[in-house]
N, C-alpha and C. Protein backbone atom coordinates (compact mmCIF):
# COMPACT_ATOMS: atom_id res chain seq x y z
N UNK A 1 -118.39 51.26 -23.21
CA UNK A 1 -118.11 51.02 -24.62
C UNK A 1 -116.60 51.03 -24.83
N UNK A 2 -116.01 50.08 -25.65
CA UNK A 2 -114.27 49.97 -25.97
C UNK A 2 -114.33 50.81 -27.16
N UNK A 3 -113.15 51.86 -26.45
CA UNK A 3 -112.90 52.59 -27.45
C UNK A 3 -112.08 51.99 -29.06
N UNK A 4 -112.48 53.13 -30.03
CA UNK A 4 -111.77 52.28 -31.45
C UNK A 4 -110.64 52.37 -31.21
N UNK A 5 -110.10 52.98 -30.79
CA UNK A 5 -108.38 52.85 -30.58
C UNK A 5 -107.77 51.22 -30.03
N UNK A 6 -108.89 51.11 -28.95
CA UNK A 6 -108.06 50.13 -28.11
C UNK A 6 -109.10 48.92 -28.73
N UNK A 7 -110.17 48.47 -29.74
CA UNK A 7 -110.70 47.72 -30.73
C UNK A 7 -109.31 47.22 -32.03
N UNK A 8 -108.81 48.46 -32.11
CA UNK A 8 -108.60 48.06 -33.58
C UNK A 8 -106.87 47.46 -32.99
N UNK A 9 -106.28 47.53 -31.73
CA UNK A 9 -105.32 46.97 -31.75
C UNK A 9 -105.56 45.24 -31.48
N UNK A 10 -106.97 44.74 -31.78
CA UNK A 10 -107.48 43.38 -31.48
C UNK A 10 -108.17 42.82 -32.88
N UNK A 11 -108.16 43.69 -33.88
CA UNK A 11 -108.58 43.58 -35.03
C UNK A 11 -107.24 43.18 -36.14
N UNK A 12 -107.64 42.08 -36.90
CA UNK A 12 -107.05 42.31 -38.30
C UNK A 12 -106.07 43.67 -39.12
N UNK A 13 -105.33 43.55 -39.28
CA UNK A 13 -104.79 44.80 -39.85
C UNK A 13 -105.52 45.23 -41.21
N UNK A 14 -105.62 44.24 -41.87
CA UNK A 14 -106.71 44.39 -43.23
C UNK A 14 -107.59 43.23 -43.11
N UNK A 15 -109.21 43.20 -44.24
CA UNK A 15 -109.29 42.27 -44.37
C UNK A 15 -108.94 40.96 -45.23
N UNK A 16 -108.17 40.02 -45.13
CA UNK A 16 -107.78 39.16 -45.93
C UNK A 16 -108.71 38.53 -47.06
N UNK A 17 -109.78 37.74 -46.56
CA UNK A 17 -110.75 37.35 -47.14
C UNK A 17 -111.68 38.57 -47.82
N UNK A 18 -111.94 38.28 -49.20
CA UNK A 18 -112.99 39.67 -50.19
C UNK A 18 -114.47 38.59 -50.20
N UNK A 19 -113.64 37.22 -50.21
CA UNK A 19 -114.80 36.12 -50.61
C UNK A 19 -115.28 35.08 -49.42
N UNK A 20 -116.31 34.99 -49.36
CA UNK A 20 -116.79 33.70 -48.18
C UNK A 20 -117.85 32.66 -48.77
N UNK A 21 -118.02 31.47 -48.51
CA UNK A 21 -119.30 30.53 -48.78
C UNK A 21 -119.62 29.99 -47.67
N UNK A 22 -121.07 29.52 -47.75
CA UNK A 22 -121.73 28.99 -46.50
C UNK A 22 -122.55 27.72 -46.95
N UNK A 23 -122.57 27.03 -46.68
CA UNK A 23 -123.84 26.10 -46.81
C UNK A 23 -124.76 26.82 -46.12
N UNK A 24 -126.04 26.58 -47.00
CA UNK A 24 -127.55 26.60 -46.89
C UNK A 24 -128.32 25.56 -47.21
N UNK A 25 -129.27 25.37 -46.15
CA UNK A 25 -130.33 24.18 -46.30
C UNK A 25 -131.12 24.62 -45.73
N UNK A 26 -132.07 25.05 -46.67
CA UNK A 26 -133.54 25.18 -46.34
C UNK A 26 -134.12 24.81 -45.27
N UNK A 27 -134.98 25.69 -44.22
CA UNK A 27 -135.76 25.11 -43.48
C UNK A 27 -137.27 24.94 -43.90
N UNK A 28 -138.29 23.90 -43.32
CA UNK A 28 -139.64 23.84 -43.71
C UNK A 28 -140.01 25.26 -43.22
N UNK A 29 -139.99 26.16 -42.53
CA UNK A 29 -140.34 27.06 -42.15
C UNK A 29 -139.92 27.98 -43.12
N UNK A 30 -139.05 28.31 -43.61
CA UNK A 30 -138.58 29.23 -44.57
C UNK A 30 -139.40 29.00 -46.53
N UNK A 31 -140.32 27.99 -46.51
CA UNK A 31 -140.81 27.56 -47.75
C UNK A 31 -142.38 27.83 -47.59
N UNK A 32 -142.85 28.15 -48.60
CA UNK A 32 -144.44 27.91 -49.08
C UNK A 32 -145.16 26.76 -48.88
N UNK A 33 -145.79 26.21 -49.02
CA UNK A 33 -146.57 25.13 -48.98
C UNK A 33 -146.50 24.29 -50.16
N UNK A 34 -145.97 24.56 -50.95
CA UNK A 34 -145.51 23.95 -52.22
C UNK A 34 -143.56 23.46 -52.18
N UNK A 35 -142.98 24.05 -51.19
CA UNK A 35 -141.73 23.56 -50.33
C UNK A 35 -140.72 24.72 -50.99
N UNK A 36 -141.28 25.41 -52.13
CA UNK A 36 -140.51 26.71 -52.34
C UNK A 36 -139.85 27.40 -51.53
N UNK A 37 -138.64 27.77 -51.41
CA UNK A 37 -138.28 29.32 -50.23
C UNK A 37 -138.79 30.37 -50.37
N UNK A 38 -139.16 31.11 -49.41
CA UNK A 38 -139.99 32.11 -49.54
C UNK A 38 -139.05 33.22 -49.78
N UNK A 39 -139.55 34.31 -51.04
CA UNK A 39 -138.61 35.56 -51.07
C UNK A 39 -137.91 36.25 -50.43
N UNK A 40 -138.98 36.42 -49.15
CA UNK A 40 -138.60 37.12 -47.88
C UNK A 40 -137.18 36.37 -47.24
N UNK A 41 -137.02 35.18 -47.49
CA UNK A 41 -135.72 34.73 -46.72
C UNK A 41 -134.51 35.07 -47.39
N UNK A 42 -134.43 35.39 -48.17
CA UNK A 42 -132.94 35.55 -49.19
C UNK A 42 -132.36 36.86 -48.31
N UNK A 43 -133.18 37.88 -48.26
CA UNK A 43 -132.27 39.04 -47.31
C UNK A 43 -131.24 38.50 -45.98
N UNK A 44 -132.32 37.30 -45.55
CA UNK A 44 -131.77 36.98 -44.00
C UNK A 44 -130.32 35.68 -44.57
N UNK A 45 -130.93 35.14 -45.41
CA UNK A 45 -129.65 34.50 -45.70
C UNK A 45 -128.49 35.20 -46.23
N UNK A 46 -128.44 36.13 -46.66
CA UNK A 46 -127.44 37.24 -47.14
C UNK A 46 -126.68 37.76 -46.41
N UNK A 47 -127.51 38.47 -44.95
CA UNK A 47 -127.01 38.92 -43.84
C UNK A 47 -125.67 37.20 -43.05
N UNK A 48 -126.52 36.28 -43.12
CA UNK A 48 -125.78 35.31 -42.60
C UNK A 48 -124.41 35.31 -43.26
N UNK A 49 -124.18 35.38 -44.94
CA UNK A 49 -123.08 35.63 -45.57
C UNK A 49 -122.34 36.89 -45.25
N UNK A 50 -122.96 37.66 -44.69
CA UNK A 50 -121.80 38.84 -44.37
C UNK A 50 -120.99 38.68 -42.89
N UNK A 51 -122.35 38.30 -42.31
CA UNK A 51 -121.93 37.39 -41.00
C UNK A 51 -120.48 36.94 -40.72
N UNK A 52 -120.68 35.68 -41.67
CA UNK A 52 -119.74 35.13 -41.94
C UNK A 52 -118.16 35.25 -42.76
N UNK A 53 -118.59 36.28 -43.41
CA UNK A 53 -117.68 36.62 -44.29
C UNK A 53 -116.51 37.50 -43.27
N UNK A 54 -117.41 38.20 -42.38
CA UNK A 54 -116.46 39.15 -40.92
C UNK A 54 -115.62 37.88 -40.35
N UNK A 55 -116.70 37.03 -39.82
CA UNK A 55 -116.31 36.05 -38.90
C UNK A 55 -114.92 35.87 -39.60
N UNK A 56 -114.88 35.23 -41.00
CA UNK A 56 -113.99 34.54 -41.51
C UNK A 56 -112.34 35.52 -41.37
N UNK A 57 -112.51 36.67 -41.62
CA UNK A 57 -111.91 37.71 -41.05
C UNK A 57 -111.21 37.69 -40.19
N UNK A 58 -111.80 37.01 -39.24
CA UNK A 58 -111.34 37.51 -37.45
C UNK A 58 -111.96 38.76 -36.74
N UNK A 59 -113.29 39.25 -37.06
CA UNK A 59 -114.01 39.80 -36.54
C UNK A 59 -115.47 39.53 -36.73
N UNK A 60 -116.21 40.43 -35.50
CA UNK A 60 -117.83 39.79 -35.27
C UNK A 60 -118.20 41.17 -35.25
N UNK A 61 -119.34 41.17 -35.71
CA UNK A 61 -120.42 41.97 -35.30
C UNK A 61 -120.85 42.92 -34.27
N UNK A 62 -120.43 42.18 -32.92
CA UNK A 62 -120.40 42.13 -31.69
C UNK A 62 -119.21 43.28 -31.37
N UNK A 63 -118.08 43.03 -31.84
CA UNK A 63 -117.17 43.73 -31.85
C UNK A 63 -116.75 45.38 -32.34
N UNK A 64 -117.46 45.01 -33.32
CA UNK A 64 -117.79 46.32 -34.21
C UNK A 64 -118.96 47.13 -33.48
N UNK A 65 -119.72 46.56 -32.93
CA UNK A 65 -120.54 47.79 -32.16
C UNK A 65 -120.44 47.90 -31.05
N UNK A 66 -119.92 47.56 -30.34
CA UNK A 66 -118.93 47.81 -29.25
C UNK A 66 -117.93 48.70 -29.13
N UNK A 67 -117.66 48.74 -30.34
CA UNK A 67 -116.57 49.78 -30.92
C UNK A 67 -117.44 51.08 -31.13
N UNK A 68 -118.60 51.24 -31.08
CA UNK A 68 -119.47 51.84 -31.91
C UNK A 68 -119.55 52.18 -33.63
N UNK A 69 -119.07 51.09 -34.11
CA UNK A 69 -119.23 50.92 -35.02
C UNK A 69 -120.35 49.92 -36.15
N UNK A 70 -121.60 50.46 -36.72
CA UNK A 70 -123.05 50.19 -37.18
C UNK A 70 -122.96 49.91 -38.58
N UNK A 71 -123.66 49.02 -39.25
CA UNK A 71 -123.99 49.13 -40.80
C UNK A 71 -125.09 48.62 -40.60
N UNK A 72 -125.94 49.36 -41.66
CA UNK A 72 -127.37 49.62 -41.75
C UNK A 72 -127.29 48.97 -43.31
N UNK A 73 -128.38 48.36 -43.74
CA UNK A 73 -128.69 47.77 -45.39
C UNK A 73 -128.97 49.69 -45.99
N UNK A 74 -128.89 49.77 -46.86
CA UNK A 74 -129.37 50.89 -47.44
C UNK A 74 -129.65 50.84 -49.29
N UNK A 75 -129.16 49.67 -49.07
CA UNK A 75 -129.94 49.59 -50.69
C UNK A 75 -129.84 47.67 -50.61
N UNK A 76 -130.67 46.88 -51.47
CA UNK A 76 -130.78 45.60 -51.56
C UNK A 76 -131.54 45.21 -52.37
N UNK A 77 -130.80 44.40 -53.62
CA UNK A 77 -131.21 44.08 -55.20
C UNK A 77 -131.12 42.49 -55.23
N UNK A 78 -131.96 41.77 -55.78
CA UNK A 78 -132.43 40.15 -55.55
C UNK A 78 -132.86 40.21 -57.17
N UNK A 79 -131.98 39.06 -57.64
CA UNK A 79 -133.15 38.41 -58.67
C UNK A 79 -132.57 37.06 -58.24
N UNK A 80 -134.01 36.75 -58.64
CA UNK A 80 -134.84 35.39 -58.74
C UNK A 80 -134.85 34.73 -59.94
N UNK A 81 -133.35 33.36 -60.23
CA UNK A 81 -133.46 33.04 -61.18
C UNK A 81 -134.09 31.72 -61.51
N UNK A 82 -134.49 30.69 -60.28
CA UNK A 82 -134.97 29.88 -60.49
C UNK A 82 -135.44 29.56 -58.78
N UNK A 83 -135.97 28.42 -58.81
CA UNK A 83 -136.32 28.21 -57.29
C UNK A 83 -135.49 27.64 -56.31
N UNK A 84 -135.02 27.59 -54.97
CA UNK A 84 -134.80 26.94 -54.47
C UNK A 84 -135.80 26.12 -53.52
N UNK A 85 -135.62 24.92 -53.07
CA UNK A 85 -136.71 24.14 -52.50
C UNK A 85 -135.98 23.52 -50.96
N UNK A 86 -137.16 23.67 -50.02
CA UNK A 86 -137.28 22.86 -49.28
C UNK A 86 -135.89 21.32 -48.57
N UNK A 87 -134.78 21.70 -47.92
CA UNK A 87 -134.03 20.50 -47.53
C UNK A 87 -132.98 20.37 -48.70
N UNK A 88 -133.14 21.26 -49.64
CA UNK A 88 -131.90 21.07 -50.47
C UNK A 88 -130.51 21.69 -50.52
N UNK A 89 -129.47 21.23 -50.61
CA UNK A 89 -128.40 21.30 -50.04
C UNK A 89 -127.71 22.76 -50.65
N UNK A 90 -127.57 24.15 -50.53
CA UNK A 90 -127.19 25.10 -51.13
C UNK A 90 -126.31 25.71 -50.93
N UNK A 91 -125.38 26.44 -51.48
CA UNK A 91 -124.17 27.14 -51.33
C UNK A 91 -124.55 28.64 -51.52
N UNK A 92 -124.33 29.47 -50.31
CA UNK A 92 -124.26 30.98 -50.62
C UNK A 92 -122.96 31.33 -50.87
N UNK A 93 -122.28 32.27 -52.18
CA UNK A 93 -120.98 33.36 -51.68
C UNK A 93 -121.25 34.22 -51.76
N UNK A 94 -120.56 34.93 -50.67
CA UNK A 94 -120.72 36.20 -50.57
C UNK A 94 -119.53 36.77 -50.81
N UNK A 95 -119.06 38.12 -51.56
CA UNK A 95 -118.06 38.62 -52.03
C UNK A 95 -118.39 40.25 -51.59
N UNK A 96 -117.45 40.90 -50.87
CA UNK A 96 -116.93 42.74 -50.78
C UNK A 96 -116.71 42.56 -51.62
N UNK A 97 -117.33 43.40 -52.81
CA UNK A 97 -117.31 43.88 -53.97
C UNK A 97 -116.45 45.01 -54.23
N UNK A 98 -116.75 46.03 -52.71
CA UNK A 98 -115.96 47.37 -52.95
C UNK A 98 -116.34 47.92 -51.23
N UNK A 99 -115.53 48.84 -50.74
CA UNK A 99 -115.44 49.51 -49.70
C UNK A 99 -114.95 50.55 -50.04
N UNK A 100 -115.45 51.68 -50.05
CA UNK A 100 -115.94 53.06 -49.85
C UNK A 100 -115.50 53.59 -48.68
N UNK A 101 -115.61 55.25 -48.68
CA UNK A 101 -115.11 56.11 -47.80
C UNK A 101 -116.38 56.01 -46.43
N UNK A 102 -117.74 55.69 -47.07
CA UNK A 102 -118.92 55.51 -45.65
C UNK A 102 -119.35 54.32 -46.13
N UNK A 103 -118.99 53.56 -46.77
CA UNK A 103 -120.07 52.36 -47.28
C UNK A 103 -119.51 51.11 -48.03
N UNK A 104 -120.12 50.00 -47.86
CA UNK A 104 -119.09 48.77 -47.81
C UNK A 104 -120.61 48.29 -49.05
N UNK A 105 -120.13 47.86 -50.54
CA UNK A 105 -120.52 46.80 -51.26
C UNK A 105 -120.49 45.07 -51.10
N UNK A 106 -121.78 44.36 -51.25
CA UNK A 106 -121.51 42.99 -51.33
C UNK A 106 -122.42 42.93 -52.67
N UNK A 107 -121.72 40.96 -52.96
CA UNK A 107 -122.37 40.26 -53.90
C UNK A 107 -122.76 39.02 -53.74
N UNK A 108 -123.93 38.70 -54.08
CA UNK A 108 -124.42 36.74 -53.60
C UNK A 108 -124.29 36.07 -54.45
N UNK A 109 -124.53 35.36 -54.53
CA UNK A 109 -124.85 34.23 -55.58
C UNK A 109 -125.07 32.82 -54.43
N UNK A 110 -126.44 32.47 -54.87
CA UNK A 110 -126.80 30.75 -54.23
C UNK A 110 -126.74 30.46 -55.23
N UNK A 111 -126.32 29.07 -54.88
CA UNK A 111 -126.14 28.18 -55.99
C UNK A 111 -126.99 26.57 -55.67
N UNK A 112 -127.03 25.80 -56.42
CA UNK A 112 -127.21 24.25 -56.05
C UNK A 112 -125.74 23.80 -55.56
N UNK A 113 -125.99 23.10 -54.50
CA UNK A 113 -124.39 22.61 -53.90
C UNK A 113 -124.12 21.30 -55.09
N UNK A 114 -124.97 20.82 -55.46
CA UNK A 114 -124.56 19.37 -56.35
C UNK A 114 -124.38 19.30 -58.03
N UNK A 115 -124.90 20.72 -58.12
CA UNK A 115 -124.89 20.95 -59.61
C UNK A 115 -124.27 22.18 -59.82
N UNK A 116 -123.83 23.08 -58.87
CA UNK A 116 -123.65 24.73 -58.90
C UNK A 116 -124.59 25.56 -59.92
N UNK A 117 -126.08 24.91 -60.08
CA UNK A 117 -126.74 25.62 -60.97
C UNK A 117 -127.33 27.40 -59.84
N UNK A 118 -127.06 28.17 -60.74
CA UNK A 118 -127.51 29.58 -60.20
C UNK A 118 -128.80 29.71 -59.80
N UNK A 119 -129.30 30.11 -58.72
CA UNK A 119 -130.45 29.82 -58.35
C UNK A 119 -130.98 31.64 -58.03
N UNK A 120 -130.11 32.20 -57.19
CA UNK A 120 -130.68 33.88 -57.09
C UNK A 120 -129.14 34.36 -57.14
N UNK A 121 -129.15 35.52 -56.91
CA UNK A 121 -127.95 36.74 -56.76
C UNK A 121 -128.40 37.96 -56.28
N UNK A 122 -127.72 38.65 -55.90
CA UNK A 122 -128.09 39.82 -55.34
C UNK A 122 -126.65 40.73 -55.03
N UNK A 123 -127.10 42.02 -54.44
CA UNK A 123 -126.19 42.64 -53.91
C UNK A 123 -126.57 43.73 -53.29
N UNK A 124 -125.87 44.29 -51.96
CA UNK A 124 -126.05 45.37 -51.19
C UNK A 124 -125.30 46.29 -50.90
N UNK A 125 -126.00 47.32 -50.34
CA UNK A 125 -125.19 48.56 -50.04
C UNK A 125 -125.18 48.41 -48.63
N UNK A 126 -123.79 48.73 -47.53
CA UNK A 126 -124.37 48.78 -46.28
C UNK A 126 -123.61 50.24 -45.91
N UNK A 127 -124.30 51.23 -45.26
CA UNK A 127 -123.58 52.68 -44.46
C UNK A 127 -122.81 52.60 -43.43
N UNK A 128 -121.91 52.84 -43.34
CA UNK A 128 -121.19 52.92 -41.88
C UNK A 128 -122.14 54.34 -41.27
N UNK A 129 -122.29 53.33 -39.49
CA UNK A 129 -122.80 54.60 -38.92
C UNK A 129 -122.05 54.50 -37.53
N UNK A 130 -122.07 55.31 -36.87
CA UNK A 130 -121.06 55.45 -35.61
C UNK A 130 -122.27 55.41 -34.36
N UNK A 131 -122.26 55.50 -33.28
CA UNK A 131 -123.33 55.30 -32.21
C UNK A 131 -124.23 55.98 -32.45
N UNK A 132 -124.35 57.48 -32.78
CA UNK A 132 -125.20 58.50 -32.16
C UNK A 132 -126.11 58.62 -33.91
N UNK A 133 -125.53 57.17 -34.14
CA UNK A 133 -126.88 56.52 -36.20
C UNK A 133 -125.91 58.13 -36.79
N UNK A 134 -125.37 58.67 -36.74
CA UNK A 134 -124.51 59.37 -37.73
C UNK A 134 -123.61 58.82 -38.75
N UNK A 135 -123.34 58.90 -39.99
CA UNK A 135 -122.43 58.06 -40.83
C UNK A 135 -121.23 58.68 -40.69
N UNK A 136 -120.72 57.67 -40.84
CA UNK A 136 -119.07 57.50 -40.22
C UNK A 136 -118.07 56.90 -41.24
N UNK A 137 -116.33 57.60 -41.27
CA UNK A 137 -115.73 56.68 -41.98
C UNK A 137 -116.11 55.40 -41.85
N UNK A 138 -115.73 54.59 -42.75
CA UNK A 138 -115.14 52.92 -42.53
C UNK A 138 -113.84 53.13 -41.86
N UNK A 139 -114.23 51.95 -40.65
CA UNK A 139 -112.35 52.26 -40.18
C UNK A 139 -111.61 51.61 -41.13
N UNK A 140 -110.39 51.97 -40.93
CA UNK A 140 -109.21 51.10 -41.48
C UNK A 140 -109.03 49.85 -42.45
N UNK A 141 -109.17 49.43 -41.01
CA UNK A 141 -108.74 47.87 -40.87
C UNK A 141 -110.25 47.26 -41.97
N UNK A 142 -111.48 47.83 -42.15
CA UNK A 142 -112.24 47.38 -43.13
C UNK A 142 -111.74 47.23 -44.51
N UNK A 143 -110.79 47.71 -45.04
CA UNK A 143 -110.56 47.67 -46.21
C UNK A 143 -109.53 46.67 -46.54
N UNK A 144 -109.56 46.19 -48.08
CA UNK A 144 -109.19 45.21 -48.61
C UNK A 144 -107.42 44.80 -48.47
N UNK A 145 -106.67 43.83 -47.91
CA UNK A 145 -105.47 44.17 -47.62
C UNK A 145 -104.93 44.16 -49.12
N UNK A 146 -103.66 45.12 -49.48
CA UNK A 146 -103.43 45.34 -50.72
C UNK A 146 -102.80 44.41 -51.37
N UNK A 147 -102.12 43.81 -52.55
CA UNK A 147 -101.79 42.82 -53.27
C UNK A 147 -100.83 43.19 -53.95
């Protein structure tokens, strides 16, 4: 395992980016039989926005637990304001809302990519946990670079 010491001299000094977007397009697999998305997928597309939102950063996932560094969902709020369907072209952002002394805030919003009509939103709590699933500062370099 790479220690955090010798992680964080390969890391970002802060994170730059608070905000990220992704295209989303529905898969047939991810819809009802009526071509609806199924509820159950909005968590996994969410995770993809945080995903990404690191990536955009200059860090992965991969990296961070290697470091032994974990985030676990610990709270996750969805409304459902209209449908999304089947092959249609969608925009997730995802926004750090706030970072905390053990725990990092996000916010969603999908949208229609052609109309930006609001389609769901949400937001999560995630825990910092360190290897041995104990909660752990946030390192450093997680927090917002200042302005």
């Amino acid at each position: 395992m790479v220690s955090y010491a010798a992680m964080e001299k390969e890391m970002p000094r802060h994170m730059a980016l608070s905000s990220h977007t992704i295209p989303i397009v529905p898969r047939y697999a991810e819809t009802d039989r009526g071509g609806v998305v199924h509820h159950s997928v909005f968590p996994i597309w969410f995770e993809m926005g945080r995903t990404e939102l690191l990536r955009a950063n200059g860090v992965a996932y991969r990296d961070l637990e290697e470091a032994g560094i974990f985030f676990v969902v610990a709270e996750l709020r969805i409304k459902y304001r209209r449908p999304a369907f089947y092959d249609e072209a969608l925009l997730l952002e995802t926004t750090c809302s706030r970072v905390a002394a053990v725990k990092v805030e996000h916010t969603y919003r999908l949208l229609r990519r052609d109309s930006g009509l609001l389609l769901t939103e949400g937001s999560s709590v995630l825990a910092c946990l360190d290897a041995e699933r104990k909660v752990r500062r946030i390192p450093e370099f997680m927090y917002p670079q200042e302005v």
